[in-house]
C-alpha atoms as a PDB file:
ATOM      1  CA  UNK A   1     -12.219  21.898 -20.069  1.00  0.00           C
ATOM      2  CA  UNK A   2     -10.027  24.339 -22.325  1.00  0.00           C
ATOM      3  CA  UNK A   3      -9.059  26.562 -19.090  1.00  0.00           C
ATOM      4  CA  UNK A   4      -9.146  24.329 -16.772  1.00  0.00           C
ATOM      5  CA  UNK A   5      -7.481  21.284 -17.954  1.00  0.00           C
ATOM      6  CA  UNK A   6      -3.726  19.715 -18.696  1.00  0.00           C
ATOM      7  CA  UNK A   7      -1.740  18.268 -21.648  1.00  0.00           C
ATOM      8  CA  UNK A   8       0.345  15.331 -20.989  1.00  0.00           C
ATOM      9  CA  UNK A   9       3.585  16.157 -23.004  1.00  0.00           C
ATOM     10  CA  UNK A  10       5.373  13.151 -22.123  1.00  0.00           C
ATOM     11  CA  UNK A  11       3.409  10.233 -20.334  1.00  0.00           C
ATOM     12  CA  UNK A  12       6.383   8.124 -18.960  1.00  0.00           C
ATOM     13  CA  UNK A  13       6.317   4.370 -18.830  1.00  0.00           C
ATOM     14  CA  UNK A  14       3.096   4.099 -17.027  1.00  0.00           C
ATOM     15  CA  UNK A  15       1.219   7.300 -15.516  1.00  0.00           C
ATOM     16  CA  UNK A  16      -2.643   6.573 -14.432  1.00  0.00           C
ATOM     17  CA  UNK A  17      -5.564   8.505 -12.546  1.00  0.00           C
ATOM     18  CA  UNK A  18      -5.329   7.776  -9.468  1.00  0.00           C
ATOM     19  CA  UNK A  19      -7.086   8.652  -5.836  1.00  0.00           C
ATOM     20  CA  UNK A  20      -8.001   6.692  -2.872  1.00  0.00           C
ATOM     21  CA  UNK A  21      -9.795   3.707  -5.015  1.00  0.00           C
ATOM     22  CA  UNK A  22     -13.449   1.780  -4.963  1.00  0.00           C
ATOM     23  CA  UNK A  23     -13.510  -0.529  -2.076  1.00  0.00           C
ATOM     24  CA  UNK A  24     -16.433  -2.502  -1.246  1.00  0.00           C
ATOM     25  CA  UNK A  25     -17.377  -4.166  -4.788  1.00  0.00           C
ATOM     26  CA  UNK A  26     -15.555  -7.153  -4.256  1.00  0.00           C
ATOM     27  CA  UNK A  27     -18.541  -9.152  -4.613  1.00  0.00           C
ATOM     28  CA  UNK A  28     -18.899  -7.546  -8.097  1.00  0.00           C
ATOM     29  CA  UNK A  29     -15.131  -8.796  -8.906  1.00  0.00           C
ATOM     30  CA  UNK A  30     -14.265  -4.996  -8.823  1.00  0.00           C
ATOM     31  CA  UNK A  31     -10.355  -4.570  -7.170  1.00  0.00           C
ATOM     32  CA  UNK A  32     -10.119  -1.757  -4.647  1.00  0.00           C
ATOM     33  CA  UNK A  33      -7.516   0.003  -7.120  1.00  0.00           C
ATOM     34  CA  UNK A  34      -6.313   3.286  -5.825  1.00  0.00           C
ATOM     35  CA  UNK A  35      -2.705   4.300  -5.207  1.00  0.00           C
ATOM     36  CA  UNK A  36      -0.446   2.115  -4.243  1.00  0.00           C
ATOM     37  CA  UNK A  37       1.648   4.022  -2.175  1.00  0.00           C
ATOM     38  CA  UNK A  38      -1.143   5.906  -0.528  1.00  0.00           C
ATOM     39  CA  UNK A  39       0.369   7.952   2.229  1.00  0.00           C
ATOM     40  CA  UNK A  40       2.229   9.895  -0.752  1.00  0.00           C
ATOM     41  CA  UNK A  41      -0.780  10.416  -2.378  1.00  0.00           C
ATOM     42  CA  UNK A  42      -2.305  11.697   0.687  1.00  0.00           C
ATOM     43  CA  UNK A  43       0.749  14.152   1.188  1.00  0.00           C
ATOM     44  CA  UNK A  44       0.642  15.425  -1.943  1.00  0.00           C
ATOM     45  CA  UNK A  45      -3.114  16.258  -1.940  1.00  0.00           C
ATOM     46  CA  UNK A  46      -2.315  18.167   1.972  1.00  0.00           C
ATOM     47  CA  UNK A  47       0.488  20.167   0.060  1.00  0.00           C
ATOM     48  CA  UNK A  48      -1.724  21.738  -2.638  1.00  0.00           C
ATOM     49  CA  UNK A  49      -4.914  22.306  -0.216  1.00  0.00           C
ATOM     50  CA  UNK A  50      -7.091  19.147  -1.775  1.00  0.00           C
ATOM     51  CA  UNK A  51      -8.702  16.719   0.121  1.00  0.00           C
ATOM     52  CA  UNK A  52      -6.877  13.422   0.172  1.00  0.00           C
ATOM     53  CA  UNK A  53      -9.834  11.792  -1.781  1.00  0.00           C
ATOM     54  CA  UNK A  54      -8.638  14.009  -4.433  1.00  0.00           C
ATOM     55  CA  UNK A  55      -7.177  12.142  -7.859  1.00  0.00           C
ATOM     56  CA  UNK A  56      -3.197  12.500  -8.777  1.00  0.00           C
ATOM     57  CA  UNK A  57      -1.204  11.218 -11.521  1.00  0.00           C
ATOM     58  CA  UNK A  58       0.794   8.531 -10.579  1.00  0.00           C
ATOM     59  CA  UNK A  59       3.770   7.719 -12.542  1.00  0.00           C
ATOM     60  CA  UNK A  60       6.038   5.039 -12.934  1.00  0.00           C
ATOM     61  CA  UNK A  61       9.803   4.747 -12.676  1.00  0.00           C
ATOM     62  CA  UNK A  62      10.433   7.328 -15.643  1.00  0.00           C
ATOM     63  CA  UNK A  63       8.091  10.342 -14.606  1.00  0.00           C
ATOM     64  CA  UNK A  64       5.821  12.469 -17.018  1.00  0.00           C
ATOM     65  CA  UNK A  65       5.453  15.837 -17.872  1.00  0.00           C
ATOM     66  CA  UNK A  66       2.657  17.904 -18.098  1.00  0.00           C
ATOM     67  CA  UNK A  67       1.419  21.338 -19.286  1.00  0.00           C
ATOM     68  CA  UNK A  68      -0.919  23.639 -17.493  1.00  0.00           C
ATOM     69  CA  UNK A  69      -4.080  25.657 -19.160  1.00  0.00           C
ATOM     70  CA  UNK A  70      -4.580  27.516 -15.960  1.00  0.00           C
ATOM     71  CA  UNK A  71      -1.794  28.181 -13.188  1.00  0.00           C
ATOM     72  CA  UNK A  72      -1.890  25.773 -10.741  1.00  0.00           C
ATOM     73  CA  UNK A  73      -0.386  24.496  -7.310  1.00  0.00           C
ATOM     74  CA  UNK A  74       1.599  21.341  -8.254  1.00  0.00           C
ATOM     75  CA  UNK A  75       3.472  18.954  -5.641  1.00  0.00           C
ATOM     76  CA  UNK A  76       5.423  15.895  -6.050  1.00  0.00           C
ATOM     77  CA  UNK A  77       5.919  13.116  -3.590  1.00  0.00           C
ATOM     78  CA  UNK A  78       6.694   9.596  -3.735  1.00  0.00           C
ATOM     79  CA  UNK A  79       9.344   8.371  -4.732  1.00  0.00           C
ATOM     80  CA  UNK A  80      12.065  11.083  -5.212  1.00  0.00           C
ATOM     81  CA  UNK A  81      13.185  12.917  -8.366  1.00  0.00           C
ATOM     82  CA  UNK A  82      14.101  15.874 -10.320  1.00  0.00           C
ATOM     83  CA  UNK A  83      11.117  18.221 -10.617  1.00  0.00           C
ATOM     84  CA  UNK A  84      10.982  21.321 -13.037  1.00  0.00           C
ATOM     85  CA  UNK A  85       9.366  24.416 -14.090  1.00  0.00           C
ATOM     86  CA  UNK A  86       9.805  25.456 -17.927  1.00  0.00           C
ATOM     87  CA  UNK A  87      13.297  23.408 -17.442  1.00  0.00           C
ATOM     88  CA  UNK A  88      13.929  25.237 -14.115  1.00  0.00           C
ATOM     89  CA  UNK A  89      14.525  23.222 -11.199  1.00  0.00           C
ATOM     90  CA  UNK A  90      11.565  23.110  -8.637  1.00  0.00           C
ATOM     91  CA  UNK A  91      12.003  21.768  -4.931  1.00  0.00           C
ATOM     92  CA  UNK A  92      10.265  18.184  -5.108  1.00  0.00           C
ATOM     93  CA  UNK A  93       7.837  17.642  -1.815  1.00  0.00           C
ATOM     94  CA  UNK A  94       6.367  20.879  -1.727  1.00  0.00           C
ATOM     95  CA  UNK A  95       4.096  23.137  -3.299  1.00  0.00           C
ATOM     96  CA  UNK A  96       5.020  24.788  -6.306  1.00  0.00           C
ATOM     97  CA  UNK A  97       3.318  27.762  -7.960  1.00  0.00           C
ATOM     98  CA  UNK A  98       2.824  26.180 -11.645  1.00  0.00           C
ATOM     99  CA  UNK A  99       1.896  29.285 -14.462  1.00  0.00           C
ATOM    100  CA  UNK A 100      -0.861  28.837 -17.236  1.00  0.00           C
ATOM    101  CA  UNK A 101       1.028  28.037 -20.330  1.00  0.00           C
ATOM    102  CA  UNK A 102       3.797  26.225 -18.156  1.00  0.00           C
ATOM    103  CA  UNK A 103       5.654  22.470 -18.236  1.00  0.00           C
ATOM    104  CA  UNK A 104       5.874  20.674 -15.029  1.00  0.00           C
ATOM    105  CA  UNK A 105       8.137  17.652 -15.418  1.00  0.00           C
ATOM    106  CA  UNK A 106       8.621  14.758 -12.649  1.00  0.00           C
ATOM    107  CA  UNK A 107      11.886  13.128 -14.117  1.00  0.00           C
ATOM    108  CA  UNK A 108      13.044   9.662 -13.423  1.00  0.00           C
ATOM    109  CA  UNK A 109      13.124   8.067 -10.083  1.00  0.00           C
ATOM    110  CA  UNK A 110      16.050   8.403  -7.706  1.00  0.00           C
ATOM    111  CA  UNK A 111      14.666   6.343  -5.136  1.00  0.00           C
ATOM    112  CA  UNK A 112      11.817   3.909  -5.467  1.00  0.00           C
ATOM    113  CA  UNK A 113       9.315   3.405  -7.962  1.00  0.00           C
ATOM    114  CA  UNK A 114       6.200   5.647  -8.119  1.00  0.00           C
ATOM    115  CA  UNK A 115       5.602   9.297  -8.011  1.00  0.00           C
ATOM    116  CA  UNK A 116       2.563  11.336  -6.996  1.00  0.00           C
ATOM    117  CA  UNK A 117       1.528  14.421  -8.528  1.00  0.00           C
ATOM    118  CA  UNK A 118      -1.500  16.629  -7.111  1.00  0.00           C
ATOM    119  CA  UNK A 119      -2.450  19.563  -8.779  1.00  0.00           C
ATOM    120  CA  UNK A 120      -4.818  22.252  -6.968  1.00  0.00           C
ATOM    121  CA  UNK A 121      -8.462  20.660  -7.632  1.00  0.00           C
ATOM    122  CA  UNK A 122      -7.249  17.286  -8.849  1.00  0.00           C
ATOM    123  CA  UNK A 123      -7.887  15.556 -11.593  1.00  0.00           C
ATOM    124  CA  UNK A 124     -11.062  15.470 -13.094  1.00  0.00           C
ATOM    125  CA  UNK A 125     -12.026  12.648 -14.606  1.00  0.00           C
ATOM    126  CA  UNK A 126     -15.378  11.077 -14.954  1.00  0.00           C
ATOM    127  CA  UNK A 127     -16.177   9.051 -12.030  1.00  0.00           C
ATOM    128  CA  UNK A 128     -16.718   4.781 -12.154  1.00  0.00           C
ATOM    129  CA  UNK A 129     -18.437   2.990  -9.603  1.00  0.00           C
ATOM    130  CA  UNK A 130     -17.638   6.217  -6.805  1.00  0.00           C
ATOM    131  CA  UNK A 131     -13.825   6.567  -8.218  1.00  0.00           C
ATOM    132  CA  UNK A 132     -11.680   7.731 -10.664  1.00  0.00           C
ATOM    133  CA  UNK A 133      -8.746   5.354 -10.799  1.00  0.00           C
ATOM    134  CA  UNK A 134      -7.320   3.895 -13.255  1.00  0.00           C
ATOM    135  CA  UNK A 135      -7.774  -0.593 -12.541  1.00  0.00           C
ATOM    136  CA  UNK A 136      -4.996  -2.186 -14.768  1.00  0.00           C
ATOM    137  CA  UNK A 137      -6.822  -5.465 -13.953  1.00  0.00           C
ATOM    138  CA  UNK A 138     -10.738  -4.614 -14.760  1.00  0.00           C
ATOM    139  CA  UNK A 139     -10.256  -1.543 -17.282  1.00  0.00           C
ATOM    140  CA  UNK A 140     -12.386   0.160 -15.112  1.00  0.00           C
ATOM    141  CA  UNK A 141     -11.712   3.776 -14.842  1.00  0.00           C
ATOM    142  CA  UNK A 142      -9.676   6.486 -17.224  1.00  0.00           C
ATOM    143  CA  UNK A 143      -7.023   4.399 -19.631  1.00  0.00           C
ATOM    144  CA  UNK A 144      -3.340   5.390 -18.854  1.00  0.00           C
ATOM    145  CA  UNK A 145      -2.214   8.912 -20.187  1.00  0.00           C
ATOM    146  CA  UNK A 146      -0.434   8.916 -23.485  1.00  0.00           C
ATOM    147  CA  UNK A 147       1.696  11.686 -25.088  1.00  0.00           C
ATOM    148  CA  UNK A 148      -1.281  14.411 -25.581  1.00  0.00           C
ATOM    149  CA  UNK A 149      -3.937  13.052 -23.333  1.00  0.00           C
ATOM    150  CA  UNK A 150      -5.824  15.690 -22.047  1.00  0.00           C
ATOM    151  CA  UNK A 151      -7.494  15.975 -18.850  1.00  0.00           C
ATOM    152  CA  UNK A 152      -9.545  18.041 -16.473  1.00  0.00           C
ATOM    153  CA  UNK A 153      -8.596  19.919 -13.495  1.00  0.00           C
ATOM    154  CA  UNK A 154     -11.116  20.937 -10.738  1.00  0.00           C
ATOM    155  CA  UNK A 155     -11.430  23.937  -8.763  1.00  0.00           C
ATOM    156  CA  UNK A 156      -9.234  24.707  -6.049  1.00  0.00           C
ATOM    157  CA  UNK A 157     -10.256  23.568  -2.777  1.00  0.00           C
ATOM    158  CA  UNK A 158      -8.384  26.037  -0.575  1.00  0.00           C
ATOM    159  CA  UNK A 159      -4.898  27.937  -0.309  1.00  0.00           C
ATOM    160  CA  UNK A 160      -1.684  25.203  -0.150  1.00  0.00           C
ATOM    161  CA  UNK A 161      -0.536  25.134   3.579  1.00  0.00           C
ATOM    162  CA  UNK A 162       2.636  27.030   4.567  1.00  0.00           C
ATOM    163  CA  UNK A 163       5.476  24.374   4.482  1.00  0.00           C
ATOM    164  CA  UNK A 164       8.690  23.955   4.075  1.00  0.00           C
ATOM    165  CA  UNK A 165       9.937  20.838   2.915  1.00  0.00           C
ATOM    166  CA  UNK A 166       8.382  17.572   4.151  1.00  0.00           C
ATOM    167  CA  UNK A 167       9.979  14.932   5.014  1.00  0.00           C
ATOM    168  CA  UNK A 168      11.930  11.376   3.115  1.00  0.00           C
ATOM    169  CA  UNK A 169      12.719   8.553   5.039  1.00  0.00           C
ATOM    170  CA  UNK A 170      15.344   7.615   2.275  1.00  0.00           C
ATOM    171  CA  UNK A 171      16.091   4.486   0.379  1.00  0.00           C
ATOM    172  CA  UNK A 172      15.214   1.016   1.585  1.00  0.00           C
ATOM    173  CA  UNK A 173      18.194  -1.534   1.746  1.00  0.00           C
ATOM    174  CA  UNK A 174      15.643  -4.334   2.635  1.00  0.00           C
ATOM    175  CA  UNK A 175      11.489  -5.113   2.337  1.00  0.00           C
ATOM    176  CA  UNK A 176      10.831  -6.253   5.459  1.00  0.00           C
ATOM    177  CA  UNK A 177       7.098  -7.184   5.621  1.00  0.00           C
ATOM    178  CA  UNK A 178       5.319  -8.750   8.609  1.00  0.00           C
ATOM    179  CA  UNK A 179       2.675 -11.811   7.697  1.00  0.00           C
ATOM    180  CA  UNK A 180      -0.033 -12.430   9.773  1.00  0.00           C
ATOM    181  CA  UNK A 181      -0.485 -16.917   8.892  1.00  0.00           C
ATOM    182  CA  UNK A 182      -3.572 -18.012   7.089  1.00  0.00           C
ATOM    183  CA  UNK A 183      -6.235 -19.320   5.718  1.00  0.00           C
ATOM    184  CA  UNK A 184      -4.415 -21.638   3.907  1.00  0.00           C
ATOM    185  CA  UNK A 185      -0.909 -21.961   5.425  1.00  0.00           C
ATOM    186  CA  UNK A 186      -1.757 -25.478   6.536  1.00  0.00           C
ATOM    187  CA  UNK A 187      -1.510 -26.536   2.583  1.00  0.00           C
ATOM    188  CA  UNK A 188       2.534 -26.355   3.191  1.00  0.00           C
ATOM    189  CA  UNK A 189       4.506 -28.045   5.376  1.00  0.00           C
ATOM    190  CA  UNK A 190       6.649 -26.817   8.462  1.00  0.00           C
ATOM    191  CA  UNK A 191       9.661 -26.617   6.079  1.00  0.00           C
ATOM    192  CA  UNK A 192       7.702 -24.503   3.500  1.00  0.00           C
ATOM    193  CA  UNK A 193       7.159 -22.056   7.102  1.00  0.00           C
ATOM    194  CA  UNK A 194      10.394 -21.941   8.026  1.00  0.00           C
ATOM    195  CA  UNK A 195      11.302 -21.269   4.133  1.00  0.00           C
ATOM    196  CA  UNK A 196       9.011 -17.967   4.116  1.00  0.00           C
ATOM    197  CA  UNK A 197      10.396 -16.547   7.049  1.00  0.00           C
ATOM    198  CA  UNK A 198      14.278 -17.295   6.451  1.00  0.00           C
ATOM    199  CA  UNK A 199      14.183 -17.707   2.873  1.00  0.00           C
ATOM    200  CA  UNK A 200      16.073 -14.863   0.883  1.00  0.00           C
ATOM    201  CA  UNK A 201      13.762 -13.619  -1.315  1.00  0.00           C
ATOM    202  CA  UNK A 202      14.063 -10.514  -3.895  1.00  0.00           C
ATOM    203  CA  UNK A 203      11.259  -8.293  -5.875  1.00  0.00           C
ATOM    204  CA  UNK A 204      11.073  -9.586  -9.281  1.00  0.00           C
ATOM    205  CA  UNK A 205      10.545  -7.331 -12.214  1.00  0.00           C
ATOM    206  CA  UNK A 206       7.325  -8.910 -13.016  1.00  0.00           C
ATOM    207  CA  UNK A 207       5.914  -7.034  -9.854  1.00  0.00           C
ATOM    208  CA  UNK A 208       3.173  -4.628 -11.137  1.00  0.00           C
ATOM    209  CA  UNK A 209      -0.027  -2.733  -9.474  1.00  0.00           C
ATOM    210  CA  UNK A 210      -1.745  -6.467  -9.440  1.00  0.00           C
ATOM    211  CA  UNK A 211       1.221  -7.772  -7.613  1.00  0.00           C
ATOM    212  CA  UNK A 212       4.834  -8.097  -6.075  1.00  0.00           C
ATOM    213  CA  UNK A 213       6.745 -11.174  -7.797  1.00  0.00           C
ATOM    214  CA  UNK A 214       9.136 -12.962  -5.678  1.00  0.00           C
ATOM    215  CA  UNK A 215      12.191 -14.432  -6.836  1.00  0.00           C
ATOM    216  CA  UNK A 216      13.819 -17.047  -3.831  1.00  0.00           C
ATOM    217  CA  UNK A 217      13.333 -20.770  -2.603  1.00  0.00           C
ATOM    218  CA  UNK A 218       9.800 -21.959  -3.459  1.00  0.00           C
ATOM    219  CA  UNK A 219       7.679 -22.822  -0.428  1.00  0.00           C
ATOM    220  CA  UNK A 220       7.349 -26.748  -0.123  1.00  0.00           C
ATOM    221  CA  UNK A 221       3.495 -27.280  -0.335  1.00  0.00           C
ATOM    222  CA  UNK A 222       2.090 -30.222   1.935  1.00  0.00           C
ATOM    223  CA  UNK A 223      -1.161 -30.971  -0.227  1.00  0.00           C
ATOM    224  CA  UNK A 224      -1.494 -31.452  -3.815  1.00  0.00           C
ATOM    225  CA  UNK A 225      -4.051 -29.432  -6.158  1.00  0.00           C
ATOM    226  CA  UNK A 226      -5.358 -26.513  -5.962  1.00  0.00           C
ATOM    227  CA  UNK A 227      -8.681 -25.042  -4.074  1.00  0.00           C
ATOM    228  CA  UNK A 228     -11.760 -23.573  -5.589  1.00  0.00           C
ATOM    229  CA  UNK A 229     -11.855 -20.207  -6.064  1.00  0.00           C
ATOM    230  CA  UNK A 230     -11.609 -17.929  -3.022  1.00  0.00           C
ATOM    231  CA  UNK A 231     -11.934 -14.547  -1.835  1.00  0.00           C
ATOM    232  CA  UNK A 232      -8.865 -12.026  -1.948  1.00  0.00           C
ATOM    233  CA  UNK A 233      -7.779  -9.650   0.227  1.00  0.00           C
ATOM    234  CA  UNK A 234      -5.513  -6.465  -0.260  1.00  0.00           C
ATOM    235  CA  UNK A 235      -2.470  -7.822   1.304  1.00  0.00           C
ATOM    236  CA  UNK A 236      -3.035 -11.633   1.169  1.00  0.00           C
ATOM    237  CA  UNK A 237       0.373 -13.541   0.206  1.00  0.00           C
ATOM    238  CA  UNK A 238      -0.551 -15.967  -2.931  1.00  0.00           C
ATOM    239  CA  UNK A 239       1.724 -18.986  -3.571  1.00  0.00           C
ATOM    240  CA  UNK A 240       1.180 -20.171  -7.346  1.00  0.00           C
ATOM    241  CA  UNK A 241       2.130 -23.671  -8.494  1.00  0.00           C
ATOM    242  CA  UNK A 242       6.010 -22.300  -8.798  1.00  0.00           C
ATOM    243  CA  UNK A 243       6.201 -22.048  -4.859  1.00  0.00           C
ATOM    244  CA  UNK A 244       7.392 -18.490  -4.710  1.00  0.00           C
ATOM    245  CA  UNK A 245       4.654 -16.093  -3.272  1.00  0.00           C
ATOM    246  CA  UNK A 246       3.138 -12.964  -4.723  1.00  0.00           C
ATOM    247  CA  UNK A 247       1.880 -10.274  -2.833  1.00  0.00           C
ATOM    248  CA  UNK A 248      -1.394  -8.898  -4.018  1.00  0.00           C
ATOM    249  CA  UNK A 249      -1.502  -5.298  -4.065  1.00  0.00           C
ATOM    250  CA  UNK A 250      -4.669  -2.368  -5.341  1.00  0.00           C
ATOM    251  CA  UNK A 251      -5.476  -4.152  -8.603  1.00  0.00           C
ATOM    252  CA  UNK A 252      -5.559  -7.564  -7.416  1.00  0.00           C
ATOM    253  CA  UNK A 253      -8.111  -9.839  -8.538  1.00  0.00           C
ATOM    254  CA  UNK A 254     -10.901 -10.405  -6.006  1.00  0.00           C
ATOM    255  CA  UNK A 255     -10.806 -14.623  -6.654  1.00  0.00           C
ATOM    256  CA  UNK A 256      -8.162 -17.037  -7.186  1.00  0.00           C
ATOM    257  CA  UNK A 257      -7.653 -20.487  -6.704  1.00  0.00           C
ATOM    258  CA  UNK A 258      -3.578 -20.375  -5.431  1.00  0.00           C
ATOM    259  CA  UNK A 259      -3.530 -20.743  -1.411  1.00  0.00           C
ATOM    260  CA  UNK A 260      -2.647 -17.871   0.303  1.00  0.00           C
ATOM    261  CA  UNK A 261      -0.290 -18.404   3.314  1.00  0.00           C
ATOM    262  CA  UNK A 262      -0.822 -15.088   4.931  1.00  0.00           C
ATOM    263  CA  UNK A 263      -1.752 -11.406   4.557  1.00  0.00           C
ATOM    264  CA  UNK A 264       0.396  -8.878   4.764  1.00  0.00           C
ATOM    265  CA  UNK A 265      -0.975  -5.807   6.943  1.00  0.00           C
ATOM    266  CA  UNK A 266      -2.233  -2.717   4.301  1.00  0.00           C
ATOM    267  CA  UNK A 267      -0.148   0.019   6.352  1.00  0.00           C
ATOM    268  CA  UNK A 268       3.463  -2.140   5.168  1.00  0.00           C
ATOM    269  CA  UNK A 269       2.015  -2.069   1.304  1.00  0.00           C
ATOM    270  CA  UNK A 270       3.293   1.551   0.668  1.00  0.00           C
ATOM    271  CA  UNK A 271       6.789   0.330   1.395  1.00  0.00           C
ATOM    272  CA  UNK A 272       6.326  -2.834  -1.422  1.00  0.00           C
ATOM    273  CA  UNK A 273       4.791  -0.513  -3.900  1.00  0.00           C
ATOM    274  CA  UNK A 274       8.476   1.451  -3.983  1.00  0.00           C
ATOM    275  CA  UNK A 275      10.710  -1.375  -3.869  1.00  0.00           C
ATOM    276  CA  UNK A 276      12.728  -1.353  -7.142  1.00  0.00           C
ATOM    277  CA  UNK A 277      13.179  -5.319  -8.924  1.00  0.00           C
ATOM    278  CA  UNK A 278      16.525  -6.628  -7.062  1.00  0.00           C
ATOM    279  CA  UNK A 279      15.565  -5.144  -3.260  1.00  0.00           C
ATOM    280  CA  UNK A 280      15.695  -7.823  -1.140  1.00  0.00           C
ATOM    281  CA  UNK A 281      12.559  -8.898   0.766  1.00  0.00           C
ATOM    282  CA  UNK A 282      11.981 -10.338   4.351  1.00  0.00           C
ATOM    283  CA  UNK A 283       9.209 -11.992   5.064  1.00  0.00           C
ATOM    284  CA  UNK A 284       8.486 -11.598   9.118  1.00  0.00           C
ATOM    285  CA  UNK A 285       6.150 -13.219  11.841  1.00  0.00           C
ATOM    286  CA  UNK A 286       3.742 -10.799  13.120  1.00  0.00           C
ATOM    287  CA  UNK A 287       3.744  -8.650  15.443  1.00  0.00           C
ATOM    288  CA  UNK A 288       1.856  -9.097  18.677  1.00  0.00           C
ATOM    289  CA  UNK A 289      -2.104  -8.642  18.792  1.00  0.00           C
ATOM    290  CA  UNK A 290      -2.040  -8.497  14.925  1.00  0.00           C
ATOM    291  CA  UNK A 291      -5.439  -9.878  14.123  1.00  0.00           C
ATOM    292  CA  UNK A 292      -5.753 -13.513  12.091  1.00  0.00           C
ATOM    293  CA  UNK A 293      -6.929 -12.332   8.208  1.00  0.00           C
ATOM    294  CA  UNK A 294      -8.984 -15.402   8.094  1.00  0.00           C
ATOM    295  CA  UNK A 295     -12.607 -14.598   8.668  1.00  0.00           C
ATOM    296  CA  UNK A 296     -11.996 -11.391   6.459  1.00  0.00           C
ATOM    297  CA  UNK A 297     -10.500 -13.715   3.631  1.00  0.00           C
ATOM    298  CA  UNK A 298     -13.342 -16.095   3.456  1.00  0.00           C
ATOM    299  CA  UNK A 299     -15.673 -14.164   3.268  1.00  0.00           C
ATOM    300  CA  UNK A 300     -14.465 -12.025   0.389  1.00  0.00           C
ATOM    301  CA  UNK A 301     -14.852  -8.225   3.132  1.00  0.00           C
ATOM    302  CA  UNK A 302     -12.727  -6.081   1.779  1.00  0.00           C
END
């Protein structure tokens, strides 16, 4: 590992392994896990030649900063921010030539929440269960970087493509997330409907990878109690005892007891991974031929 490796010099508020996750152990009460906002991943993989299965750090709000053992193409996607070289500025969303001996550093956040960074070869961390990403909820996978973690890089897959700049949609004035109903949503009354699709909800900063928090008008429930435990889904929309839903994101748990009044689709998750505590969320019928969730809920398929 000594060449071919990376120092974390300063780990951020929360920076984690991360690559394209575990699915298909939710009968073993194993999350998915994986990046939450996955097509940034994925770009930042394509810009330093990896495959997108590859594992990045992602960080959280803050940024981290790392130092190489072995040059290195670097790029940084997600949400935006300053990037440097050895405290020169580096273009962010694009591949960057990173010398051995070197400091990359993602700074704080502009935009949005969480940053990617891919380096040529990705991560290397040893594998869990087919992946190496860090689950907040199981422990499964490496723990989250501190200041002087060290960790492996692999070897380069093939030359970074020839790009320019790629490009950023910009910031986000409003979540807007379609819901596809069910399996539950007839344990609330029409009311409680109406309330989740007008209702002006906000991200709370209690959101994490298990979760967005809502903070709005609770949904008015039209049955007591609560059910036996249940499968999850990636996407389903949870409504604890409070009335105000939670939407599950990669390190949900694969059981819970809360109804869930609909799923989310997975492509709109990226978008709720970056929205900052404060955004305001809409919560949106779905879109025509949208299948139901339901059969894929009960059953616990992931």
């Amino acid at each position: 590992m000594t060449d071919s490796a990376l120092t974390v010099v300063r780990a951020g508020a929360l920076t984690t392994v991360q690559d394209l996750g575990r699915p298909g152990h939710a009968h073993l009460g194993v999350p998915r896990s994986g990046a939450l906002d996955q097509p940034a991943h994925r770009l930042a993989n394509r810009l330093v030649g990896n495959p997108e299965a590859a594992a990045t750090l992602e960080t959280t709000l803050t940024g981290c900063a790392v130092r190489l053992r072995r040059a290195a193409t670097v790029a940084v996607t997600g949400a935006p921010c300053p990037v440097t070289v050895d405290g020169r500025p580096a273009p962010w969303g694009a591949p960057v030539r990173v010398p051995a001996g070197a400091v990359l550093e993602a700074g704080p956040a502009i935009h949005g929440v969480r940053g990617y960074l891919a380096f040529g070869g990705g991560v290397d961390v040893e594998p869990v269960l087919g992946s190496r990403s860090t689950d907040m909820l199981s422990g499964l996978g490496p723990p989250p970087v501190t200041d002087g973690s060290v960790l492996g890089l692999g070897p380069p897959h093939r030359p970074a493509p020839a790009v320019d700049w790629v490009p950023y949609l910009g910031v986000v004035p409003e979540l807007v997330l379609p819901v596809v109903p069910g399996p539950r949503d007839d344990w609330f009354t029409a009311a409680g409907l109406r309330t989740l699709t007008t209702g002006r909800f906000r991200v709370s900063a209690a959101s994490n990878r298990i979760g967005l928090r809502t903070e709005g008008p609770a949904l008015e429930r039209a049955r007591e109690g609560e059910l036996p435990s249940e499968g999850m889904v990636l996407g389903a929309l949870q409504v604890p005892p409070d009335g105000r839903p939670v939407l599950f994101l990669a390190d949900h748990p694969t059981t819970g007891g809360y109804p869930v009044v609909g799923v989310v689709p997975e492509p709109y998750l990226a978008a709720a991974a970056q929205a900052l505590p404060g955004t305001p969320v809409r919560f949106t019928p779905p879109r025509p031929g949208q299948p139901s969730p339901v059969s894929r809920v009960r059953t616990g398929r992931r």
